[in-house]
C-alpha atoms as a PDB file:
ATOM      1  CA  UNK A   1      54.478  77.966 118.721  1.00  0.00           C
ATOM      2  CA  UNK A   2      57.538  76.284 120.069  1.00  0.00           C
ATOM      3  CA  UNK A   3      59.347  79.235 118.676  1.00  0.00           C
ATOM      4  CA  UNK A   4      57.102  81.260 121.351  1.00  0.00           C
ATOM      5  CA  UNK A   5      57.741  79.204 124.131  1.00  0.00           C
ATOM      6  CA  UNK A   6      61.123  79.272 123.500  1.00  0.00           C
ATOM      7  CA  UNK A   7      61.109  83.303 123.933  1.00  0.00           C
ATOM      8  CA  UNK A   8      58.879  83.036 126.249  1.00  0.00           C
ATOM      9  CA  UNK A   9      61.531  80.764 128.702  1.00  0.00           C
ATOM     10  CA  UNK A  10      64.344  82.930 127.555  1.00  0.00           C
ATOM     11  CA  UNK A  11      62.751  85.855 129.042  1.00  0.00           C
ATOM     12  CA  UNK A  12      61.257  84.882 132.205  1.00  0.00           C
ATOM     13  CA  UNK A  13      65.725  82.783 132.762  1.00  0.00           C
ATOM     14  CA  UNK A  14      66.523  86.388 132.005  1.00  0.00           C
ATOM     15  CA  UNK A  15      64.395  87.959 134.249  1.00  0.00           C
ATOM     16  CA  UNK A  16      65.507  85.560 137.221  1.00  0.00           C
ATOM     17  CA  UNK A  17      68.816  86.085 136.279  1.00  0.00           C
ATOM     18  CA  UNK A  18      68.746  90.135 136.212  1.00  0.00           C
ATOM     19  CA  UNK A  19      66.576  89.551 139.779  1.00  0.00           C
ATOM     20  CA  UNK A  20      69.346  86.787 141.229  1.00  0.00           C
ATOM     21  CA  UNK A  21      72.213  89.699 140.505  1.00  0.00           C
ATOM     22  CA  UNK A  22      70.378  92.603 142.011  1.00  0.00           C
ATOM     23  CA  UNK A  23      70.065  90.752 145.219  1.00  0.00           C
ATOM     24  CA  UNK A  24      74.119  90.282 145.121  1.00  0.00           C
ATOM     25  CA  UNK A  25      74.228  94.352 144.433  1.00  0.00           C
ATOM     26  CA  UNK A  26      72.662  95.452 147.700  1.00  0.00           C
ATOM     27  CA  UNK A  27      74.670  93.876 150.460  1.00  0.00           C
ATOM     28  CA  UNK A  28      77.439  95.928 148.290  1.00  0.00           C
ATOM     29  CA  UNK A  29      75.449  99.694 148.382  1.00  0.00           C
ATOM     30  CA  UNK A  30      74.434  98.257 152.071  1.00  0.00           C
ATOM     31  CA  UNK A  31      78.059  98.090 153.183  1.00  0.00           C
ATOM     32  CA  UNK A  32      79.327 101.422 151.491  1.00  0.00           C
ATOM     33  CA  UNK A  33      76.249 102.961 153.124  1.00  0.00           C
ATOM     34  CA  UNK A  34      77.530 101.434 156.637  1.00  0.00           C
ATOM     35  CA  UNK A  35      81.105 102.326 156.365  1.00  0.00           C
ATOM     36  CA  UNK A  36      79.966 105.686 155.529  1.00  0.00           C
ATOM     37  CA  UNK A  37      77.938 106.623 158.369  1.00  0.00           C
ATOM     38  CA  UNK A  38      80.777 104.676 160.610  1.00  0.00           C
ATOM     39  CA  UNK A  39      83.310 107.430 159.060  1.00  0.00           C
ATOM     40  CA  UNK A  40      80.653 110.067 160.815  1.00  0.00           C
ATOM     41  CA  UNK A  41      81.495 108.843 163.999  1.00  0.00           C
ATOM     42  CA  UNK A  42      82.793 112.415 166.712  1.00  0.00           C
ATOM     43  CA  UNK A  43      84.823 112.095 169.351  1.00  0.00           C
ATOM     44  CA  UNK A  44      81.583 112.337 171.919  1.00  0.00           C
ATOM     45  CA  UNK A  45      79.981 109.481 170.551  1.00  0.00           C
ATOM     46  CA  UNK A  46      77.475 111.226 168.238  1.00  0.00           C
ATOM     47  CA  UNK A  47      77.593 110.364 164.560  1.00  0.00           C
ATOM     48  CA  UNK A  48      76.939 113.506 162.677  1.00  0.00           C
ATOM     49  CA  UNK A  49      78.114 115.881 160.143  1.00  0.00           C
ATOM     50  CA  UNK A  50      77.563 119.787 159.697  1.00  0.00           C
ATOM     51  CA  UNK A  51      75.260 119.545 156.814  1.00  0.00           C
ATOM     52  CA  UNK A  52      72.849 117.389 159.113  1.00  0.00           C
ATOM     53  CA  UNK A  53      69.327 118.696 158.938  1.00  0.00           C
ATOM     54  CA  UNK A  54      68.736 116.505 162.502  1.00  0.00           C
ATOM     55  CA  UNK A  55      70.063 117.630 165.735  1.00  0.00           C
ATOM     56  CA  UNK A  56      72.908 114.895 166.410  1.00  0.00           C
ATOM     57  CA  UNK A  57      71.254 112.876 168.791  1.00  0.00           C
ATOM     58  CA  UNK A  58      68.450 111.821 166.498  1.00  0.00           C
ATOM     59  CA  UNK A  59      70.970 111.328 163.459  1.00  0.00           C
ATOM     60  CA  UNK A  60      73.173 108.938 166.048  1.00  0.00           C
ATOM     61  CA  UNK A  61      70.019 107.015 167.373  1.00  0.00           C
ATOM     62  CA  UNK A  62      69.014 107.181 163.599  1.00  0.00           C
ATOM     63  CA  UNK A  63      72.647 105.299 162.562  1.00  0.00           C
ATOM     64  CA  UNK A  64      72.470 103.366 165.823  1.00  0.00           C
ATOM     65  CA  UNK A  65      69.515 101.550 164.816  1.00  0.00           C
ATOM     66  CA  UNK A  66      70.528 101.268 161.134  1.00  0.00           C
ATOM     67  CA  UNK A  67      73.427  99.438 162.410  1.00  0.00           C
ATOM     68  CA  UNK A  68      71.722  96.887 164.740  1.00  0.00           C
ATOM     69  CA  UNK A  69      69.466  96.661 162.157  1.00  0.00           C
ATOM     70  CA  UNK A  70      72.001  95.334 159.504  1.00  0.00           C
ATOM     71  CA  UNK A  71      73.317  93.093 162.110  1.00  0.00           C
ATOM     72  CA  UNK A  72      76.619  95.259 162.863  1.00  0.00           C
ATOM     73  CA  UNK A  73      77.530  94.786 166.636  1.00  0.00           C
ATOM     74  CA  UNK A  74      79.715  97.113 169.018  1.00  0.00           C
ATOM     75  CA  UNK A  75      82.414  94.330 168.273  1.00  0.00           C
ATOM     76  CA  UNK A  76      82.326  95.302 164.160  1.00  0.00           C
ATOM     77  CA  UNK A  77      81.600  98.776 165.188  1.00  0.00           C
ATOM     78  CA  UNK A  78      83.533  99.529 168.175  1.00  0.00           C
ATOM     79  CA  UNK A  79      82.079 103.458 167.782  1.00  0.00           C
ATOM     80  CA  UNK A  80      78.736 102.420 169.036  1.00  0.00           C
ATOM     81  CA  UNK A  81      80.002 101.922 172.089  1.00  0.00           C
ATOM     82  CA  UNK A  82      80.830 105.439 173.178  1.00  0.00           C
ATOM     83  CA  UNK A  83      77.411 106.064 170.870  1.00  0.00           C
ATOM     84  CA  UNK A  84      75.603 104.293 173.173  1.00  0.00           C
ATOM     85  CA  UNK A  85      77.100 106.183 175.699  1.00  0.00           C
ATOM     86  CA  UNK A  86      76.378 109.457 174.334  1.00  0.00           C
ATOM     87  CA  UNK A  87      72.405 108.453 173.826  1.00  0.00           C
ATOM     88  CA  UNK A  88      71.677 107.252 177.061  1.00  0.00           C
ATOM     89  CA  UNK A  89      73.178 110.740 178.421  1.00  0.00           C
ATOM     90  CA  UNK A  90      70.499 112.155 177.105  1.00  0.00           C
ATOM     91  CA  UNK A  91      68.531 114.304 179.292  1.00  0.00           C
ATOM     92  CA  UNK A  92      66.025 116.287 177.164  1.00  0.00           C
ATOM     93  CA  UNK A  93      62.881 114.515 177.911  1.00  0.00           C
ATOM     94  CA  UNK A  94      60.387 114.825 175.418  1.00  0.00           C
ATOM     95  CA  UNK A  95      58.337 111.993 174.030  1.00  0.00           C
ATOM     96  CA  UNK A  96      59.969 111.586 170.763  1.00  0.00           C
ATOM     97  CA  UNK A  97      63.345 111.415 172.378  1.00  0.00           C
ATOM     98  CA  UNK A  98      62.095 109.078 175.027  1.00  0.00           C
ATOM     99  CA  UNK A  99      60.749 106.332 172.377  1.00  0.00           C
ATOM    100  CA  UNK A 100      64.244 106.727 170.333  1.00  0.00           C
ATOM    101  CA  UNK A 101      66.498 105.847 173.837  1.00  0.00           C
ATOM    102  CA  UNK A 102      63.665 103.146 174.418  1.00  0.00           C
ATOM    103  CA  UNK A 103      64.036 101.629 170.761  1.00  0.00           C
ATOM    104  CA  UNK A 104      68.175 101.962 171.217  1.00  0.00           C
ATOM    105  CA  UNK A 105      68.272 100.091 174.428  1.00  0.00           C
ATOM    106  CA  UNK A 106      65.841  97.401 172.851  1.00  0.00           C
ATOM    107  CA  UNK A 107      68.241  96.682 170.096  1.00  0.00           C
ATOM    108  CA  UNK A 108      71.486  96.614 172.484  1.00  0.00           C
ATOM    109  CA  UNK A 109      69.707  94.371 175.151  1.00  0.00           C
ATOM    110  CA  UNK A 110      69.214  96.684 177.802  1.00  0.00           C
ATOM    111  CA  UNK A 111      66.426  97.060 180.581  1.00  0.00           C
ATOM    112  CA  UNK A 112      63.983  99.129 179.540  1.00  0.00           C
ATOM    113  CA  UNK A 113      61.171  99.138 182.037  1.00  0.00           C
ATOM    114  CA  UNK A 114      61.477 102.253 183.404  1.00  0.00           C
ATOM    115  CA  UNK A 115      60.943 103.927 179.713  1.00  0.00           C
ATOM    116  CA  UNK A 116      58.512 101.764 179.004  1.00  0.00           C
ATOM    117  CA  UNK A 117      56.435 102.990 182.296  1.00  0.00           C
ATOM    118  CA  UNK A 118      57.090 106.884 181.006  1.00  0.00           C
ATOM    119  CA  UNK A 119      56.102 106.626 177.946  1.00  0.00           C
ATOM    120  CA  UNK A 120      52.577 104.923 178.586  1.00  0.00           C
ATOM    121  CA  UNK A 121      51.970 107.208 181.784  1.00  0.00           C
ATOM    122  CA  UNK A 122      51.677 110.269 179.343  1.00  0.00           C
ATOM    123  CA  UNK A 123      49.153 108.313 177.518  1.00  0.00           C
ATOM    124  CA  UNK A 124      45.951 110.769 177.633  1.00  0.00           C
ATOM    125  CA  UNK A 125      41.746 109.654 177.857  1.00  0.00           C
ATOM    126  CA  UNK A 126      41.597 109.228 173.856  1.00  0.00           C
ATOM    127  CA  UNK A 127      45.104 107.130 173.789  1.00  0.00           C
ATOM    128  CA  UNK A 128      47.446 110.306 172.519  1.00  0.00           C
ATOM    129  CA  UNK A 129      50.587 110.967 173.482  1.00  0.00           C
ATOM    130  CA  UNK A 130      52.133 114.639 173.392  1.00  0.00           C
ATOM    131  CA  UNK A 131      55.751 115.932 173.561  1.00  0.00           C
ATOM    132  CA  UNK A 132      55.552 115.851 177.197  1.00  0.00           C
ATOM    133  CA  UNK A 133      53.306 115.038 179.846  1.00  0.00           C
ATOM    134  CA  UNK A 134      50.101 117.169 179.499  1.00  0.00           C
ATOM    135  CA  UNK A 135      51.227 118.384 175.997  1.00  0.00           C
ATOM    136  CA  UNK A 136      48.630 118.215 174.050  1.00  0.00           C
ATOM    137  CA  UNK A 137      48.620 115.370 171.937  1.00  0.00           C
ATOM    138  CA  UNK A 138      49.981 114.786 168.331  1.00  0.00           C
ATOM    139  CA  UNK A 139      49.867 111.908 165.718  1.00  0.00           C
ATOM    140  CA  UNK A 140      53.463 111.777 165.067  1.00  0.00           C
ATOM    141  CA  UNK A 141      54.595 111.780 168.845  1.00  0.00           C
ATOM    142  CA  UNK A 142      51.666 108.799 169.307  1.00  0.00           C
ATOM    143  CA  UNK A 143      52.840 106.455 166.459  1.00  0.00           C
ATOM    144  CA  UNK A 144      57.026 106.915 167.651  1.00  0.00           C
ATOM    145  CA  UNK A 145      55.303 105.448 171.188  1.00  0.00           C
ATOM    146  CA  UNK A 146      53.508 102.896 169.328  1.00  0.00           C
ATOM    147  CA  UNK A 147      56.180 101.614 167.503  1.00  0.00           C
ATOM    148  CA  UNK A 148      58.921 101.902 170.457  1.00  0.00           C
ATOM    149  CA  UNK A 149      56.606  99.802 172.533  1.00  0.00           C
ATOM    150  CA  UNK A 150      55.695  97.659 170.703  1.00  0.00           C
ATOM    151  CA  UNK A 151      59.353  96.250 170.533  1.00  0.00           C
ATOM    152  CA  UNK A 152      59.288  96.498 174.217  1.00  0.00           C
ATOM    153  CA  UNK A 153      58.672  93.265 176.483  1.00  0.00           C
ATOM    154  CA  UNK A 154      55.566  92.135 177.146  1.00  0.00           C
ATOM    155  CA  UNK A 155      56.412  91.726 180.242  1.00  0.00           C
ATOM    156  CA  UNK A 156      56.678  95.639 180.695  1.00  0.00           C
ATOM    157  CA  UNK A 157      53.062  96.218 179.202  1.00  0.00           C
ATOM    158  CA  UNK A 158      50.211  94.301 177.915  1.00  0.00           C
ATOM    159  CA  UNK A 159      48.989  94.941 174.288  1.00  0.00           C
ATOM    160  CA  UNK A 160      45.375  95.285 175.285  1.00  0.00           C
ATOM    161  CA  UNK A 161      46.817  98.992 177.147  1.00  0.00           C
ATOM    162  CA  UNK A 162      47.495  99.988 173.822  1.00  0.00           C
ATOM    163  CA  UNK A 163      44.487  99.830 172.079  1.00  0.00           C
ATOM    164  CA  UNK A 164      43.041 103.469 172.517  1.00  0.00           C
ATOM    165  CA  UNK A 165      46.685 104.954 171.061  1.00  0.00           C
ATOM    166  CA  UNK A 166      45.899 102.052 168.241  1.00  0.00           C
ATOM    167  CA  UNK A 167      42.349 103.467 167.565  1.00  0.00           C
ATOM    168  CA  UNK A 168      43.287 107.110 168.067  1.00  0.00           C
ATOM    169  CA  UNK A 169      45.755 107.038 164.886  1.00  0.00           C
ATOM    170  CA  UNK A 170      43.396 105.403 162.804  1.00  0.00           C
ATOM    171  CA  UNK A 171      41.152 107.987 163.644  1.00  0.00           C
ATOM    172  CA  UNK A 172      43.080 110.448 162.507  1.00  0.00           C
ATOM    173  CA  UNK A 173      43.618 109.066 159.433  1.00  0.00           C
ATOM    174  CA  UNK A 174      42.114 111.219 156.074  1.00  0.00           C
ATOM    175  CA  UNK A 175      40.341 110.177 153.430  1.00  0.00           C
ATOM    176  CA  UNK A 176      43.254 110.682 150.949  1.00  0.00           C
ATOM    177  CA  UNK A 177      44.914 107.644 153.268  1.00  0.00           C
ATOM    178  CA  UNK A 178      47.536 109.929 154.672  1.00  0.00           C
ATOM    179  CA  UNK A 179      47.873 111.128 158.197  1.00  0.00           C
ATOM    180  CA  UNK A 180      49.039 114.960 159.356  1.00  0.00           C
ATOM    181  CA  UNK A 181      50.176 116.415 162.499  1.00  0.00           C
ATOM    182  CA  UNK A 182      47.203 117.513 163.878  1.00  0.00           C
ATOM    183  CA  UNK A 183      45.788 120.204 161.524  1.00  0.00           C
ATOM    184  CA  UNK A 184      48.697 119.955 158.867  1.00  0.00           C
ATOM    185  CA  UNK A 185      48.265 118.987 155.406  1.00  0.00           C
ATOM    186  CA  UNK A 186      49.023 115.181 154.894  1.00  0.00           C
ATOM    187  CA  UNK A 187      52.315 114.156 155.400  1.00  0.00           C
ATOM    188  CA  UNK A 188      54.602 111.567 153.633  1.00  0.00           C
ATOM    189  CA  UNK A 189      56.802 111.751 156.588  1.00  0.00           C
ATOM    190  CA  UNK A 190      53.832 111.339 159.338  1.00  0.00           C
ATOM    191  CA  UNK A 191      52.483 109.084 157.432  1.00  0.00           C
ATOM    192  CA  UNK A 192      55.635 106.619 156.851  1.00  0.00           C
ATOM    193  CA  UNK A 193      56.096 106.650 160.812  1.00  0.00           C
ATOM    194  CA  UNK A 194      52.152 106.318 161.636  1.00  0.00           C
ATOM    195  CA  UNK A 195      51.709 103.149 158.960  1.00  0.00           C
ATOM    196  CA  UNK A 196      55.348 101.681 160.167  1.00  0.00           C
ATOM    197  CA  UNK A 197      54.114 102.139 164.010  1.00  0.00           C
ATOM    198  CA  UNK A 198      50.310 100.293 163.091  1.00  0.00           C
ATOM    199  CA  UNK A 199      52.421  97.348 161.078  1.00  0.00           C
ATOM    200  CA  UNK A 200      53.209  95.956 164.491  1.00  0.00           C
ATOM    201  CA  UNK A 201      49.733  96.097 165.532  1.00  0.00           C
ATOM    202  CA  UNK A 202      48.285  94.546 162.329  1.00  0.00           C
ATOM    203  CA  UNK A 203      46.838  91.306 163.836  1.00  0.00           C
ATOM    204  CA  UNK A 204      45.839  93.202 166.889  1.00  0.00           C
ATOM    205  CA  UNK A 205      42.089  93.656 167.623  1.00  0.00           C
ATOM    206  CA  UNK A 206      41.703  97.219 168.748  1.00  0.00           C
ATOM    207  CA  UNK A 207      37.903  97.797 170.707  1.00  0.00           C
END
């Protein structure tokens, strides 16, 4: 018996041990992931490559927010200066491109009001949102506004004006648990962005 508990405390010291050096491993993969995308940095700001699947200014508002994110600043990155820059030229003005800016200038401290007053202004009857105002609307386009304004000031919006866009996505919702784009097939994609979008809103009481 002590012979088991002796095994038994060697194994559960190794476990914590294995456990203690992982979480030393992934600042490491973390940092060669940052100086990476920092190496992507163009000349007009963007960071992108020629093999990106994204256009660039979703792959730089993509790497913008991965940096704030990891607590890199336009002091340690001097490149998302001009980055910022480069996404706040922006002047194609669909919803999903709207809600990226919004989330950028959120992270780097900026005003955001008048994005904030866009974005819910193409909020339909049924709380969707479409590409653009009178589009019709789509799940994906409604959980990207979700999400954006939720990290927006209250002071901009009040949660309660949310609540039909809150109950319109989990109406949408199928019975496999996924969501789709209107009448696609269930999406891992969709569904990542709809269930990261509703995380903010998990204590919220939608009517």
């Amino acid at each position: 018996m002590f012979k088991s508990s002796q095994s038994q405390l060697y194994c559960v010291l190794r476990i914590i041990v294995l456990w203690f050096f992982s979480l030393l491993a992934i600042p490491t993969y973390a940092n060669i992931g940052i100086n990476w995308l920092a190496s992507q940095a163009q000349p007009d700001g963007s960071y992108s490559t020629s093999a990106d699947l994204a256009m660039p200014f979703q792959a730089t508002t993509e790497t913008w927010r991965t940096f704030a994110q990891m607590g890199q600043t336009q002091t340690t990155e001097p490149s998302m200066t001009v980055a910022l820059d480069f996404i706040n030229a922006e002047s194609f003005a669909s919803s999903e491109y709207l809600t990226k800016i919004l989330v950028t200038k959120i992270l780097a401290g900026q005003v955001t009001g008048d994005l904030v007053s866009e974005l819910t202004g193409r909020l339909q009857f049924d709380g969707g949102l479409g590409d653009a105002v009178d589009y019709d609307r789509s799940v994906l386009d409604t959980a990207l506004a979700l999400e954006a304004l939720a990290m927006a000031s209250l002071d901009d919006i009040s949660i309660e004006e949310l609540n039909s866009s809150i109950d319109f996505l989990l109406r949408q919702q199928h019975e496999s648990g996924g969501w789709a784009d209107n009448d696609n097939e269930t999406s891992v994609y969709v569904t990542a962005i709809v269930m990261r979008a509703l995380w903010h809103y998990r204590h919220q009481q939608s009517t």
